[in-house]
PDB file of N, CA and C in Angstrom:
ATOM      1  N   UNK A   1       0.836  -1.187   0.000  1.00  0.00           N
ATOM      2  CA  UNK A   1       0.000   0.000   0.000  1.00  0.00           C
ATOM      3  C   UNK A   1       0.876   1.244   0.000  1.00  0.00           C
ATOM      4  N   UNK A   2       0.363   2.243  -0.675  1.00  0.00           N
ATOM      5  CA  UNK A   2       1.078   3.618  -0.421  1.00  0.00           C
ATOM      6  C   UNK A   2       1.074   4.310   0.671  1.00  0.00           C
ATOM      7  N   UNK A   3       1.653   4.811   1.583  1.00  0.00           N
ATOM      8  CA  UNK A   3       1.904   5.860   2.544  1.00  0.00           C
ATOM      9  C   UNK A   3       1.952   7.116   1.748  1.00  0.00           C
ATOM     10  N   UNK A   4       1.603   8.016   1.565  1.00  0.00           N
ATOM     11  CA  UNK A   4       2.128   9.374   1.585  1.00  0.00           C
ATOM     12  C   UNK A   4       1.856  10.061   2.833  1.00  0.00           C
ATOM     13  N   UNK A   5       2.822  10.887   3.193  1.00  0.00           N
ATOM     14  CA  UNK A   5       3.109  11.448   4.129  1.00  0.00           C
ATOM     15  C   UNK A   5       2.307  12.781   4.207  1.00  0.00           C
ATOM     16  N   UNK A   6       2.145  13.296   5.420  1.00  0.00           N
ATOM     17  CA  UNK A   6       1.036  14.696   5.524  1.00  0.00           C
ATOM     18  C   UNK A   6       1.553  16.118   4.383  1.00  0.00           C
ATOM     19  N   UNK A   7       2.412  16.200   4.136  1.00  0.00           N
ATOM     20  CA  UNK A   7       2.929  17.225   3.755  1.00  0.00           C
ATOM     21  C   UNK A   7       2.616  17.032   2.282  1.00  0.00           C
ATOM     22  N   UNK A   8       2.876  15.842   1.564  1.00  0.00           N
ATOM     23  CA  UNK A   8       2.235  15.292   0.379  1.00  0.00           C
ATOM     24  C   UNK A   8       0.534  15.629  -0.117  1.00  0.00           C
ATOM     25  N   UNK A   9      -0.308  14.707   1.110  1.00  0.00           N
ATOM     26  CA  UNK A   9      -1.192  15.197   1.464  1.00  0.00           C
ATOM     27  C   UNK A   9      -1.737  16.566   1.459  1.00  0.00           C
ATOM     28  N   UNK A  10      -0.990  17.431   1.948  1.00  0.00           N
ATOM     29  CA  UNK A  10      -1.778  18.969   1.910  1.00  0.00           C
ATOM     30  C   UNK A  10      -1.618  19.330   0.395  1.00  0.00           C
ATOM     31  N   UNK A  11       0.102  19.072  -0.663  1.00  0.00           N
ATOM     32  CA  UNK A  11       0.166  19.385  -1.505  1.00  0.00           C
ATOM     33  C   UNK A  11      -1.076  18.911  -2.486  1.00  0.00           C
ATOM     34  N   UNK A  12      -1.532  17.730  -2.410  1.00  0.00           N
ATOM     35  CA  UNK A  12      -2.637  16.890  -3.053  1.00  0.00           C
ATOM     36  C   UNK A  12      -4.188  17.601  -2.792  1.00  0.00           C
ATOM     37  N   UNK A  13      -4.144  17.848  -1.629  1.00  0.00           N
ATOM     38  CA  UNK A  13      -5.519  18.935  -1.399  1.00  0.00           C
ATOM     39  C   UNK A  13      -5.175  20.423  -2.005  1.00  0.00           C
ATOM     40  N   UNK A  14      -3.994  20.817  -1.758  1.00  0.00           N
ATOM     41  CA  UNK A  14      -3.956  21.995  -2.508  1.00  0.00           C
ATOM     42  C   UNK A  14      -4.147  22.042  -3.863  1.00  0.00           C
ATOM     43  N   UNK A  15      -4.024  21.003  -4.767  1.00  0.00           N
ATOM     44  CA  UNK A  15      -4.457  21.157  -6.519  1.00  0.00           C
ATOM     45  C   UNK A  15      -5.668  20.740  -6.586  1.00  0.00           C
ATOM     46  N   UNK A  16      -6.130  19.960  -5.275  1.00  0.00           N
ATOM     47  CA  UNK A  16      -7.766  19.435  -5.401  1.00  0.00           C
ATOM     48  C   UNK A  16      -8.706  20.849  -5.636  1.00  0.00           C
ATOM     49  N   UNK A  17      -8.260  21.717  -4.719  1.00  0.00           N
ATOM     50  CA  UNK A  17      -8.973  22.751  -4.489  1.00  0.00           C
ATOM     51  C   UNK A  17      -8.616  23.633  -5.870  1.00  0.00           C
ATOM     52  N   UNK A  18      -7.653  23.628  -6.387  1.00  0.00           N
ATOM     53  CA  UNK A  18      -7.296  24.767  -7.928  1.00  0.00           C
ATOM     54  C   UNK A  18      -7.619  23.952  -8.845  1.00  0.00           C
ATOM     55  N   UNK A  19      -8.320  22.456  -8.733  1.00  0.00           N
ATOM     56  CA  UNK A  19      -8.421  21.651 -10.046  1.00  0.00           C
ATOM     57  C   UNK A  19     -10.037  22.150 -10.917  1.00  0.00           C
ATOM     58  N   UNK A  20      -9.761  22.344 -12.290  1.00  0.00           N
ATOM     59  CA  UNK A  20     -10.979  23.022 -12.548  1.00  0.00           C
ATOM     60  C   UNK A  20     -11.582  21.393 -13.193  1.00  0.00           C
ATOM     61  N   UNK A  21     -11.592  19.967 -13.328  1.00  0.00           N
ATOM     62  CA  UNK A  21     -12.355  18.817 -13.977  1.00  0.00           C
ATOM     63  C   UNK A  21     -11.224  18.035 -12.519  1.00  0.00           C
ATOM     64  N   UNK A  22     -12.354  16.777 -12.069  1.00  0.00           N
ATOM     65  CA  UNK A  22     -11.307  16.074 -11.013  1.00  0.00           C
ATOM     66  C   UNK A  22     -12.210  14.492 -11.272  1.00  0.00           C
ATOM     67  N   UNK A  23     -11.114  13.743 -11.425  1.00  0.00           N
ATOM     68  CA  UNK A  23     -11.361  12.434 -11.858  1.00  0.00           C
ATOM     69  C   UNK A  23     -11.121  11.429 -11.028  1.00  0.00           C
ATOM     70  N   UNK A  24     -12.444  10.678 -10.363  1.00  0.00           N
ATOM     71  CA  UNK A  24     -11.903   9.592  -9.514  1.00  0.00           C
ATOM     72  C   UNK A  24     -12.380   8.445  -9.692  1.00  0.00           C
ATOM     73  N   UNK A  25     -11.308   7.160 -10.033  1.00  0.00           N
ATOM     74  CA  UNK A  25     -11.379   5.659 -10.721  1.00  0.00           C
ATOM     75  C   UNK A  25     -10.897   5.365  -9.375  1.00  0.00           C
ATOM     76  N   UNK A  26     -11.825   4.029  -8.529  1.00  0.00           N
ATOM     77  CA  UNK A  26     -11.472   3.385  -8.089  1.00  0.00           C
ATOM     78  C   UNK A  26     -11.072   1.812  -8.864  1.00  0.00           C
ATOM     79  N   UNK A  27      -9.861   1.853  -7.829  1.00  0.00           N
ATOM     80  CA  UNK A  27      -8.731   0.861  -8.661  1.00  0.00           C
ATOM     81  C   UNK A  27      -9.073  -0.548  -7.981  1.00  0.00           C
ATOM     82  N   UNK A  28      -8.159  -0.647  -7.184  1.00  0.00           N
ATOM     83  CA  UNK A  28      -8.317  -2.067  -6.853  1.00  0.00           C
ATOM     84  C   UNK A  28      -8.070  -1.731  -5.041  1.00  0.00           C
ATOM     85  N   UNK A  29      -9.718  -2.990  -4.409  1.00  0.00           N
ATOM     86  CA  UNK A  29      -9.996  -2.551  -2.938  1.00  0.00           C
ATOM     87  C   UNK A  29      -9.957  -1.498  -2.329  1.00  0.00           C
ATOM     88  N   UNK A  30      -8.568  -1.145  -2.160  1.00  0.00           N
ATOM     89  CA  UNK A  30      -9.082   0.099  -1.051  1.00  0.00           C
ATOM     90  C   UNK A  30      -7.593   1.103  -1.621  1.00  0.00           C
ATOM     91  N   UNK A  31      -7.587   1.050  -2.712  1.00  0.00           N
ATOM     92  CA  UNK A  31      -7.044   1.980  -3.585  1.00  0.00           C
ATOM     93  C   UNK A  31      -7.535   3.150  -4.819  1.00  0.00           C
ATOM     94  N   UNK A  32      -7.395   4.695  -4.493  1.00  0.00           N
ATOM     95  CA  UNK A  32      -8.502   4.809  -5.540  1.00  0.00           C
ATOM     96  C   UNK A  32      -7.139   5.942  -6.532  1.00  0.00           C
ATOM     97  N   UNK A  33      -7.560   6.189  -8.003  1.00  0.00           N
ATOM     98  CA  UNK A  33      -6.686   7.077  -8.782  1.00  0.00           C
ATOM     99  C   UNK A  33      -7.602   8.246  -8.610  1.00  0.00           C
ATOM    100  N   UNK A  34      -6.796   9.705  -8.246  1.00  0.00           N
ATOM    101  CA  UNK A  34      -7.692  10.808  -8.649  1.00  0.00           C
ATOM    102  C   UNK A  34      -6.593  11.110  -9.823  1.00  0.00           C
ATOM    103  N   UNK A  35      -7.175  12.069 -10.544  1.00  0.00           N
ATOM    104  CA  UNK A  35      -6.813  12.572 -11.444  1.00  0.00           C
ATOM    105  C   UNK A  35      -7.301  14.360 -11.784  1.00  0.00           C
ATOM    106  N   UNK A  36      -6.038  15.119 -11.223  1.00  0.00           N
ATOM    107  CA  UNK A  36      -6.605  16.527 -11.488  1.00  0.00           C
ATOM    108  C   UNK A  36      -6.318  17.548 -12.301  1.00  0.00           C
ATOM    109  N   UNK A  37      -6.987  18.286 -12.994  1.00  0.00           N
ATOM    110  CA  UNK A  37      -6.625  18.764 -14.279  1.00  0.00           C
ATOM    111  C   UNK A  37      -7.051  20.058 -13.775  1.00  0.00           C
ATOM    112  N   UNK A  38      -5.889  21.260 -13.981  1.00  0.00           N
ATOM    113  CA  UNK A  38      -5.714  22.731 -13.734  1.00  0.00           C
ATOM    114  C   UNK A  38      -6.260  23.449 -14.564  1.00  0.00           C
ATOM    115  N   UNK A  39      -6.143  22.811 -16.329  1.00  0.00           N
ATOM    116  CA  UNK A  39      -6.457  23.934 -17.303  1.00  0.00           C
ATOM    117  C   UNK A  39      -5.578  23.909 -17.891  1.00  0.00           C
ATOM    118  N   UNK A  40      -4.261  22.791 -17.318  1.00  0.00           N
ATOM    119  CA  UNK A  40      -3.212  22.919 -18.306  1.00  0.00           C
ATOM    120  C   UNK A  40      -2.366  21.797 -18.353  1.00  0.00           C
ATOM    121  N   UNK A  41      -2.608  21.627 -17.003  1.00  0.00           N
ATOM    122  CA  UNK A  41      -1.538  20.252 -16.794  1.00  0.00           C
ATOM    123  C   UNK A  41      -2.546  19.437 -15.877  1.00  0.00           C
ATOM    124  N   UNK A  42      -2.376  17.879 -16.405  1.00  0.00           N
ATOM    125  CA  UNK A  42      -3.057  16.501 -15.610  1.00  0.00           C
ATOM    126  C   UNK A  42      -2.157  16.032 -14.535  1.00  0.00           C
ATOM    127  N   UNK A  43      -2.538  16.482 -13.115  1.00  0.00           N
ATOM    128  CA  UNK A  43      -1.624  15.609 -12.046  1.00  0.00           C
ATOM    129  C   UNK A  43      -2.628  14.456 -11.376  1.00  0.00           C
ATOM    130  N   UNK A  44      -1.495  12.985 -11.594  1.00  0.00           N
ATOM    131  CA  UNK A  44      -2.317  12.124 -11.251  1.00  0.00           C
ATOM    132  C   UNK A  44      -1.716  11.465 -10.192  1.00  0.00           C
ATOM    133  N   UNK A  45      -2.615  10.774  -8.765  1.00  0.00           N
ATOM    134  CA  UNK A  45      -2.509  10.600  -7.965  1.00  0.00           C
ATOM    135  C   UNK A  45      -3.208   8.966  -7.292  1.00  0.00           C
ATOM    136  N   UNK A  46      -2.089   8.144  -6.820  1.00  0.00           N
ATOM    137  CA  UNK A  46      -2.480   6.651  -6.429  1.00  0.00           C
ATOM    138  C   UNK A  46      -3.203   7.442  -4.511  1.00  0.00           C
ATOM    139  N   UNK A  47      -4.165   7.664  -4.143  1.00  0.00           N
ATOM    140  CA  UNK A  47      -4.642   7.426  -2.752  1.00  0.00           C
ATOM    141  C   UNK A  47      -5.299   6.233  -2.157  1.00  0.00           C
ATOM    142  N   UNK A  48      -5.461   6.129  -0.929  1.00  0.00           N
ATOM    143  CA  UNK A  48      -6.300   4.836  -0.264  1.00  0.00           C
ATOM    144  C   UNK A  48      -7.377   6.048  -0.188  1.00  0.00           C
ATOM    145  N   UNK A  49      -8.633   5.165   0.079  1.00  0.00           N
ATOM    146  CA  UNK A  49      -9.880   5.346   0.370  1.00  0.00           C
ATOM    147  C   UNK A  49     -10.022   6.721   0.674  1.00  0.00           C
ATOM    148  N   UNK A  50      -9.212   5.925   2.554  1.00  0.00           N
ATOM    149  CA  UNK A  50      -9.235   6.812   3.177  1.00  0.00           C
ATOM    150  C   UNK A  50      -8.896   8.454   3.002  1.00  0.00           C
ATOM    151  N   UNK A  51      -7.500   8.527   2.466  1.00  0.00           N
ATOM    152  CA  UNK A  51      -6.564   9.694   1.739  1.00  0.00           C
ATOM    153  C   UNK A  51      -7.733  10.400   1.462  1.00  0.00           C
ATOM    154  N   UNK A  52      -8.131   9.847   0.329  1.00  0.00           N
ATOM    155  CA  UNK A  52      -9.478  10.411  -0.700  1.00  0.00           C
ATOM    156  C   UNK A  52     -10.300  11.129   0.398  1.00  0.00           C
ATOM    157  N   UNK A  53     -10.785  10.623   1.239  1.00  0.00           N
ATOM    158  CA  UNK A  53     -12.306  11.135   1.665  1.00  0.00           C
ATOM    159  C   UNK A  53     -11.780  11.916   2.422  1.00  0.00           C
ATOM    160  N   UNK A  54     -10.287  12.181   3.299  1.00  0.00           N
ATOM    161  CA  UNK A  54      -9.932  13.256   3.666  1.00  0.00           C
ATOM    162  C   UNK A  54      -9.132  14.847   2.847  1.00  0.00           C
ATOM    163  N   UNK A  55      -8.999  14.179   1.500  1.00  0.00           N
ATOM    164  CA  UNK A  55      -8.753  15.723   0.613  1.00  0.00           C
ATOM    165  C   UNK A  55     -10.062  16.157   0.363  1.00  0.00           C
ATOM    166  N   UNK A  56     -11.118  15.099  -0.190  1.00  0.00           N
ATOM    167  CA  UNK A  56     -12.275  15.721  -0.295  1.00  0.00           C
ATOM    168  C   UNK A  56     -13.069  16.246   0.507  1.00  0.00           C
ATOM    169  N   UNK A  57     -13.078  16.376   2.072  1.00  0.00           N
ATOM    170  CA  UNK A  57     -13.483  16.852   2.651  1.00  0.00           C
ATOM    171  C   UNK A  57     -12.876  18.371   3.279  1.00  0.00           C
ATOM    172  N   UNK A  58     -11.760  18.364   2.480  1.00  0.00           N
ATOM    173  CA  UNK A  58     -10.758  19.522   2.368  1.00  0.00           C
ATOM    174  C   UNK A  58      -9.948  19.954   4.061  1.00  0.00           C
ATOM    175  N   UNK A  59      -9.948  18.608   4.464  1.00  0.00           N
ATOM    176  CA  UNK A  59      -9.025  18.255   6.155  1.00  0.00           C
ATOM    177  C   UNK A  59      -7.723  19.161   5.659  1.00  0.00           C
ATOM    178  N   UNK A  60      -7.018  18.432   4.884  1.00  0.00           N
ATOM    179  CA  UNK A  60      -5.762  18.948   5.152  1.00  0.00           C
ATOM    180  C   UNK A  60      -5.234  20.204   4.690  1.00  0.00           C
ATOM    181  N   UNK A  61      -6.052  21.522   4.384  1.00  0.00           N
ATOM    182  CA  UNK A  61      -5.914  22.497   3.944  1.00  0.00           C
ATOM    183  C   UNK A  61      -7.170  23.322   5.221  1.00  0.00           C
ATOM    184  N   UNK A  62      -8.002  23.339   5.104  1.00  0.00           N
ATOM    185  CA  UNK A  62      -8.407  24.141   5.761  1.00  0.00           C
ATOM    186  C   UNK A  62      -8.924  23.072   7.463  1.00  0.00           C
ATOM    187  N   UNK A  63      -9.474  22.732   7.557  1.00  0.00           N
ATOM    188  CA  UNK A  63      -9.605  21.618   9.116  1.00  0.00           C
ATOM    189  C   UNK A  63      -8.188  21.823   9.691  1.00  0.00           C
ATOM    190  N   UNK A  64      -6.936  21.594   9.262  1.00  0.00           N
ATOM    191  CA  UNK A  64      -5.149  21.509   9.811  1.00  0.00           C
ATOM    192  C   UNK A  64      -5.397  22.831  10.325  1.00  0.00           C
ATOM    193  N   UNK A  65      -5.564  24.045   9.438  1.00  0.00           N
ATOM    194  CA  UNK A  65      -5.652  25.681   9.554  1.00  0.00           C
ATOM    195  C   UNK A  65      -6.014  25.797  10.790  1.00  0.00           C
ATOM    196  N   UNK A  66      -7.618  25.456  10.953  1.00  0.00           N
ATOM    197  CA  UNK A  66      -8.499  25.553  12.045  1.00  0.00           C
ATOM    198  C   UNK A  66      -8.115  25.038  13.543  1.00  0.00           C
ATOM    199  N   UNK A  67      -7.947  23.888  13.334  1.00  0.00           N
ATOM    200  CA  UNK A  67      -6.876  23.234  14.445  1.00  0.00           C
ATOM    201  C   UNK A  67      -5.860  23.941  14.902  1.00  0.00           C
ATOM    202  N   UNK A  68      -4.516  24.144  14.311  1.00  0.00           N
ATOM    203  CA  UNK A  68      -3.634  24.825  14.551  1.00  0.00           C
ATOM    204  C   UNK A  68      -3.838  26.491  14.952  1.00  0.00           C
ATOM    205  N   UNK A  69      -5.225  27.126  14.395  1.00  0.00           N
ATOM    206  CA  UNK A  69      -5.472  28.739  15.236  1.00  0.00           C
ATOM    207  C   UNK A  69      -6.114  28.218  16.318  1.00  0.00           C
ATOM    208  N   UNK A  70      -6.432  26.999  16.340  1.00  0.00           N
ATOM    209  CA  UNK A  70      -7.478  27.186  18.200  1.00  0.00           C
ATOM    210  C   UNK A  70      -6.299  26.928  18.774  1.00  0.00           C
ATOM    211  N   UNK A  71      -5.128  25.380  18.859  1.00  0.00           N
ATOM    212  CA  UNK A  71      -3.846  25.155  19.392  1.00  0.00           C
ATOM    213  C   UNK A  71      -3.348  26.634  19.562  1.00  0.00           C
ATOM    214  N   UNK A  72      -3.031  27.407  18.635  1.00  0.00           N
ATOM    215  CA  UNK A  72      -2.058  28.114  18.844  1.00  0.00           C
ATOM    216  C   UNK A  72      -2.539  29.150  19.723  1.00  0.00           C
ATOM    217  N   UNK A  73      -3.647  29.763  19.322  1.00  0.00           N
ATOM    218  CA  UNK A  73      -4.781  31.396  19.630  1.00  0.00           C
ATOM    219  C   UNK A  73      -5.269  30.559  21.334  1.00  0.00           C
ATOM    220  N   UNK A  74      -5.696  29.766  21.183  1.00  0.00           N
ATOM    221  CA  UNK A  74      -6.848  28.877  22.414  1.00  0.00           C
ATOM    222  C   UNK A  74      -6.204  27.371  23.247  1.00  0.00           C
ATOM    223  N   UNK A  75      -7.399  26.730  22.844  1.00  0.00           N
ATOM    224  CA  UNK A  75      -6.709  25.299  23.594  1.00  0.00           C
ATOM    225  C   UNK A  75      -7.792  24.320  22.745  1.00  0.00           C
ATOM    226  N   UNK A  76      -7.105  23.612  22.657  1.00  0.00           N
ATOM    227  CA  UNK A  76      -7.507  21.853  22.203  1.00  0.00           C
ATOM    228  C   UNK A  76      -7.605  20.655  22.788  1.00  0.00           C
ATOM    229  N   UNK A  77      -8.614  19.925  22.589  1.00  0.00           N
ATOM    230  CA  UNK A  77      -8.433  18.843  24.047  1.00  0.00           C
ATOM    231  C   UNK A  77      -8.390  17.600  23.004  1.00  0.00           C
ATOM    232  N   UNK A  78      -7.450  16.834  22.691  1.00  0.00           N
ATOM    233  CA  UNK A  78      -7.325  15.155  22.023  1.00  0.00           C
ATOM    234  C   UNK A  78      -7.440  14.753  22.859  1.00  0.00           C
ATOM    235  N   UNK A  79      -8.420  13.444  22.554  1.00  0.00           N
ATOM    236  CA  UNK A  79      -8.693  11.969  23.116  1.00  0.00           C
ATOM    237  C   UNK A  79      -8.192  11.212  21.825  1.00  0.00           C
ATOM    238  N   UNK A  80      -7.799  10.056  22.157  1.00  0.00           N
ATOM    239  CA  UNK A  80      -7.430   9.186  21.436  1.00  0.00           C
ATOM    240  C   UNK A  80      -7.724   7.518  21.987  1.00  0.00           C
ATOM    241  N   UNK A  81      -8.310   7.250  20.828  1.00  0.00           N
ATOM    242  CA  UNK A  81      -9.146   5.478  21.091  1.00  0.00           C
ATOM    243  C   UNK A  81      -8.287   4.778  20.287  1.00  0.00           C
ATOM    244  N   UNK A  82      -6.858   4.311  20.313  1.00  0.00           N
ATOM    245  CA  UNK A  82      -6.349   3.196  19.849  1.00  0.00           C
ATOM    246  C   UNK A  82      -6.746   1.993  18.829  1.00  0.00           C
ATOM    247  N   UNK A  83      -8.560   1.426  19.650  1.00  0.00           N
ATOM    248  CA  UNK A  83      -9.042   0.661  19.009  1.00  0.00           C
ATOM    249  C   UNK A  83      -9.680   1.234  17.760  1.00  0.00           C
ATOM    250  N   UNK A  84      -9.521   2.037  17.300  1.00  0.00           N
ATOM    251  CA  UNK A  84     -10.291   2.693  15.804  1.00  0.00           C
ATOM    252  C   UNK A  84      -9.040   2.725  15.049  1.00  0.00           C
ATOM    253  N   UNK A  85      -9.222   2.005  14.163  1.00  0.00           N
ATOM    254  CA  UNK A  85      -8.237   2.005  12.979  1.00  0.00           C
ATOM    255  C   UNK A  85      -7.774   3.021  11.990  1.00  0.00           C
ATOM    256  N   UNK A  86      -8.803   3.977  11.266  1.00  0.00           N
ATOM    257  CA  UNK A  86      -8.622   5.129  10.653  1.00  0.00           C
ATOM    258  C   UNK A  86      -8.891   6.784  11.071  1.00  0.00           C
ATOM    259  N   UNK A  87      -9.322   6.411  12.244  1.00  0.00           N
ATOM    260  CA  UNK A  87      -9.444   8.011  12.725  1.00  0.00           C
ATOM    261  C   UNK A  87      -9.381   7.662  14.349  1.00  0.00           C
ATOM    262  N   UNK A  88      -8.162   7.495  14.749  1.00  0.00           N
ATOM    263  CA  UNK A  88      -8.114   7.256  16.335  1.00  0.00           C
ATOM    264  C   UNK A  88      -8.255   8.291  17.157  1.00  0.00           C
ATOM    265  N   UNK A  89      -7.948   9.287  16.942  1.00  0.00           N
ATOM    266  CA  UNK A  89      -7.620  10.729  17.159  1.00  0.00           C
ATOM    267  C   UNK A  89      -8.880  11.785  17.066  1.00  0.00           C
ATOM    268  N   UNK A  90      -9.065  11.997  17.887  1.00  0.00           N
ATOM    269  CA  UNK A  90     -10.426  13.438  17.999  1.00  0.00           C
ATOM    270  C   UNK A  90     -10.212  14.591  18.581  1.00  0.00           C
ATOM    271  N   UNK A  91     -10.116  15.744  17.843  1.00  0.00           N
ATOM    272  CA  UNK A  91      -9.674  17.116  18.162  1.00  0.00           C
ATOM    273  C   UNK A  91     -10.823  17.643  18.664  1.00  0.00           C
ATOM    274  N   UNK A  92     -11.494  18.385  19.778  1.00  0.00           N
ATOM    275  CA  UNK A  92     -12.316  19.465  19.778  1.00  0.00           C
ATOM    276  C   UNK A  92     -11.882  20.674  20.241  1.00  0.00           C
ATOM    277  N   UNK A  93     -12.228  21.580  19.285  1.00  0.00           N
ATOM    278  CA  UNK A  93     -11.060  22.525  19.562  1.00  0.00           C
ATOM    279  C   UNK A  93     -12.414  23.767  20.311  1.00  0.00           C
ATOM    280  N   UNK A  94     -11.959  24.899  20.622  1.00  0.00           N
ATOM    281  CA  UNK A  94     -12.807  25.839  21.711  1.00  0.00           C
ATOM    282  C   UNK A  94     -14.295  25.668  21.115  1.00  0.00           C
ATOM    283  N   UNK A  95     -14.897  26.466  20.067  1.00  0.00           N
ATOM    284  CA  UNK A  95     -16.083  26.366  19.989  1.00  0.00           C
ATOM    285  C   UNK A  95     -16.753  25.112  19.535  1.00  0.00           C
ATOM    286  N   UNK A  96     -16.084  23.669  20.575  1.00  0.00           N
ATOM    287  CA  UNK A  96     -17.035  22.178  20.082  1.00  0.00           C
ATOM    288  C   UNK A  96     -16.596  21.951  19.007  1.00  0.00           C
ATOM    289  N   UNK A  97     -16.603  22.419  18.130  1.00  0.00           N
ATOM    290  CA  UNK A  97     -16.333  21.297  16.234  1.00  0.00           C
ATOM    291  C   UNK A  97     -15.429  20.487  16.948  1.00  0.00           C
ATOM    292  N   UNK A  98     -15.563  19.444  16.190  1.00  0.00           N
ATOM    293  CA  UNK A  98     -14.624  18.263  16.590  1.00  0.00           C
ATOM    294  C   UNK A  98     -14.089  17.279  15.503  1.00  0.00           C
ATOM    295  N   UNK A  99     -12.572  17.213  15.043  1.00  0.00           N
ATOM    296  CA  UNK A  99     -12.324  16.927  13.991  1.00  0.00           C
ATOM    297  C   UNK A  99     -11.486  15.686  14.042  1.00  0.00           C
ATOM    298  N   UNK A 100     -11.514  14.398  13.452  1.00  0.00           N
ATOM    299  CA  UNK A 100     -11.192  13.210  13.876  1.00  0.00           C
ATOM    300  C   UNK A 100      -9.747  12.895  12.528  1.00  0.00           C
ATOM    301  N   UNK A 101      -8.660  12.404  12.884  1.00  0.00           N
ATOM    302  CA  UNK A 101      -7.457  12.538  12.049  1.00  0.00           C
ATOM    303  C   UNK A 101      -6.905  11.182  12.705  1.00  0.00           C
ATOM    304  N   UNK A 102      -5.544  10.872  11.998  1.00  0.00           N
ATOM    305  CA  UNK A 102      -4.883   9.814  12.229  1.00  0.00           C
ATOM    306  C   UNK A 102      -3.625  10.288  13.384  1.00  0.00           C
ATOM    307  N   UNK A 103      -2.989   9.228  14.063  1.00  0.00           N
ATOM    308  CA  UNK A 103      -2.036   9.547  14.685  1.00  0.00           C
ATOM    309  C   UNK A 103      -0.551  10.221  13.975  1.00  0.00           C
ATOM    310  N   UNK A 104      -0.284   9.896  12.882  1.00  0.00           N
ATOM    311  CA  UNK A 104       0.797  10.623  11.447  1.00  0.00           C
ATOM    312  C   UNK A 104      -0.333  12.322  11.651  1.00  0.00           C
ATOM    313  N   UNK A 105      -1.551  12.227  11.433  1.00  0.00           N
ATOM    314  CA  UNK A 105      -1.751  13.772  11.381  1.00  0.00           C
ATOM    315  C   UNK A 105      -1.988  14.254  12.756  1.00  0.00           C
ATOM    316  N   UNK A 106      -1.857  13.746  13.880  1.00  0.00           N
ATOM    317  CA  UNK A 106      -1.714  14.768  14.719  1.00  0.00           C
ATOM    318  C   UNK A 106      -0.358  14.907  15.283  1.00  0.00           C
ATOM    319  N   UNK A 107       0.615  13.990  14.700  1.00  0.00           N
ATOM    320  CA  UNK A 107       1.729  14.600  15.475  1.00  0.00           C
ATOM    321  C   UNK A 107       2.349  15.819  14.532  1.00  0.00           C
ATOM    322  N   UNK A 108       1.899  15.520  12.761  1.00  0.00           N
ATOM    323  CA  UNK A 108       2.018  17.355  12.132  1.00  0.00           C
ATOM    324  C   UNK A 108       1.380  18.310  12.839  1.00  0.00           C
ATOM    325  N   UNK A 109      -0.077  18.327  13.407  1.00  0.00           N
ATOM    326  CA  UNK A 109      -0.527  19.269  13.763  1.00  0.00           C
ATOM    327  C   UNK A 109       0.262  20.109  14.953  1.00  0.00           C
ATOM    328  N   UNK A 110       0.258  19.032  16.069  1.00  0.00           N
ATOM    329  CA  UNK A 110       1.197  19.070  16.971  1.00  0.00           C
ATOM    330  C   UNK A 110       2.504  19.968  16.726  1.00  0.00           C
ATOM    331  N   UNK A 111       3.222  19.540  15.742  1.00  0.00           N
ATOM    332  CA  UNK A 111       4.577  20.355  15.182  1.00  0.00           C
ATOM    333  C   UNK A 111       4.129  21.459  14.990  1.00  0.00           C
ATOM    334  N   UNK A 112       3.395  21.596  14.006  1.00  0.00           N
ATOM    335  CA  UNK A 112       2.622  22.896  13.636  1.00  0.00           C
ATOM    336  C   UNK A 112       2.465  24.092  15.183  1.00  0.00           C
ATOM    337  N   UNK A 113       1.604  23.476  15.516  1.00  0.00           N
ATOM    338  CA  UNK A 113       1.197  24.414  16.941  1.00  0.00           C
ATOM    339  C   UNK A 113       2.701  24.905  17.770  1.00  0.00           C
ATOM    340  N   UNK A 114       3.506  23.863  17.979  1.00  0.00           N
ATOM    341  CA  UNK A 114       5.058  23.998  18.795  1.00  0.00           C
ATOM    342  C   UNK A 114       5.485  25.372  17.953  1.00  0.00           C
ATOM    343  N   UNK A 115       5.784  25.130  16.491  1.00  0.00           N
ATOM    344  CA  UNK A 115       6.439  26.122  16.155  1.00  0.00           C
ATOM    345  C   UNK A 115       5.658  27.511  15.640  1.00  0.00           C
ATOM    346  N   UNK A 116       4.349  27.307  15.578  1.00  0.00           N
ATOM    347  CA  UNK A 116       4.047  28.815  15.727  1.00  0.00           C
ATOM    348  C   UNK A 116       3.925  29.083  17.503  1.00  0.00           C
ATOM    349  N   UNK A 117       3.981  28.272  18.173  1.00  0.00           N
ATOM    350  CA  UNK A 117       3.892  29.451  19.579  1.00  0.00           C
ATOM    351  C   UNK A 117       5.078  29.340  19.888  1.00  0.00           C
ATOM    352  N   UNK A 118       6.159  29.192  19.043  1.00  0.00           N
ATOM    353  CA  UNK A 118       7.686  29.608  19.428  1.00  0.00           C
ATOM    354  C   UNK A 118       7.763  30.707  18.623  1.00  0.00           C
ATOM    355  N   UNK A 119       7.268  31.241  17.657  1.00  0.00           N
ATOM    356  CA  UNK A 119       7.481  31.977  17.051  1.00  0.00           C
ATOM    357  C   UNK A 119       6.941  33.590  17.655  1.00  0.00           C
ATOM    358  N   UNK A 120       5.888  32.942  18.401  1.00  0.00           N
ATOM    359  CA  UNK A 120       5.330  34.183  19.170  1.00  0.00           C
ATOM    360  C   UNK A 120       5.839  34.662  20.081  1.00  0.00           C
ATOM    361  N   UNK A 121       6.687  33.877  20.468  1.00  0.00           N
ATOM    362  CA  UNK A 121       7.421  34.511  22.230  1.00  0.00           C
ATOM    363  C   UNK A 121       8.575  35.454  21.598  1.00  0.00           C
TER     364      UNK A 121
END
């Protein structure tokens, strides 16, 4: 199976969101191809399921954002349930929303938050 890593990830939501036609073939089980086209150039992409339903729900571009201003501005409370396989991790950040991620995305978020409130002092 493919891993891509969070940073991959955001890049992949970032053309999701500038793609003007977006093409998705599921491949084989729990592998799907998107395929996104700018207007000029076709970037094509092997994700799991999962991957998928979190660019399309636009997590790793704006949800990361949101997270990281309550962490940084407020406070955040994670629980984490081990026994859940794809979203162990539950953020609720000050005003209740509550946003559910993998353990790989909360220790980015995590980083994230460290180095903007180092940046503030």
């Amino acid at each position: 199976m493919i891993k891509l890593s969070v940073e991959e990830l955001i890049e992949i939501n970032d053309f999701y969101n500038g793609a003007t036609r977006v093409t998705i073939t599921h491949a084989t089980g729990s592998m799907v191809l998107l395929e996104l086209y700018d207007g000029r150039d076709l970037e094509e992409f092997i994700l799991s399921k999962r991957d998928l339903i979190m660019v399309l729900r636009n997590f790793y571009v704006e949800d990361i954002c949101d997270i990281v201003h309550s962490g940084v501005c407020g406070h955040i409370d994670v629980k984490i349930d081990k026994k859940i396989e794809h979203y162990p991790v539950q953020i609720t950040v000050e005003d209740g929303h509550k946003y559910f991620c993998n353990l790989e995305e909360l220790k980015y978020i995590n980083g994230i938050i460290d180095y903007q409130k180092e940046k503030l002092i």
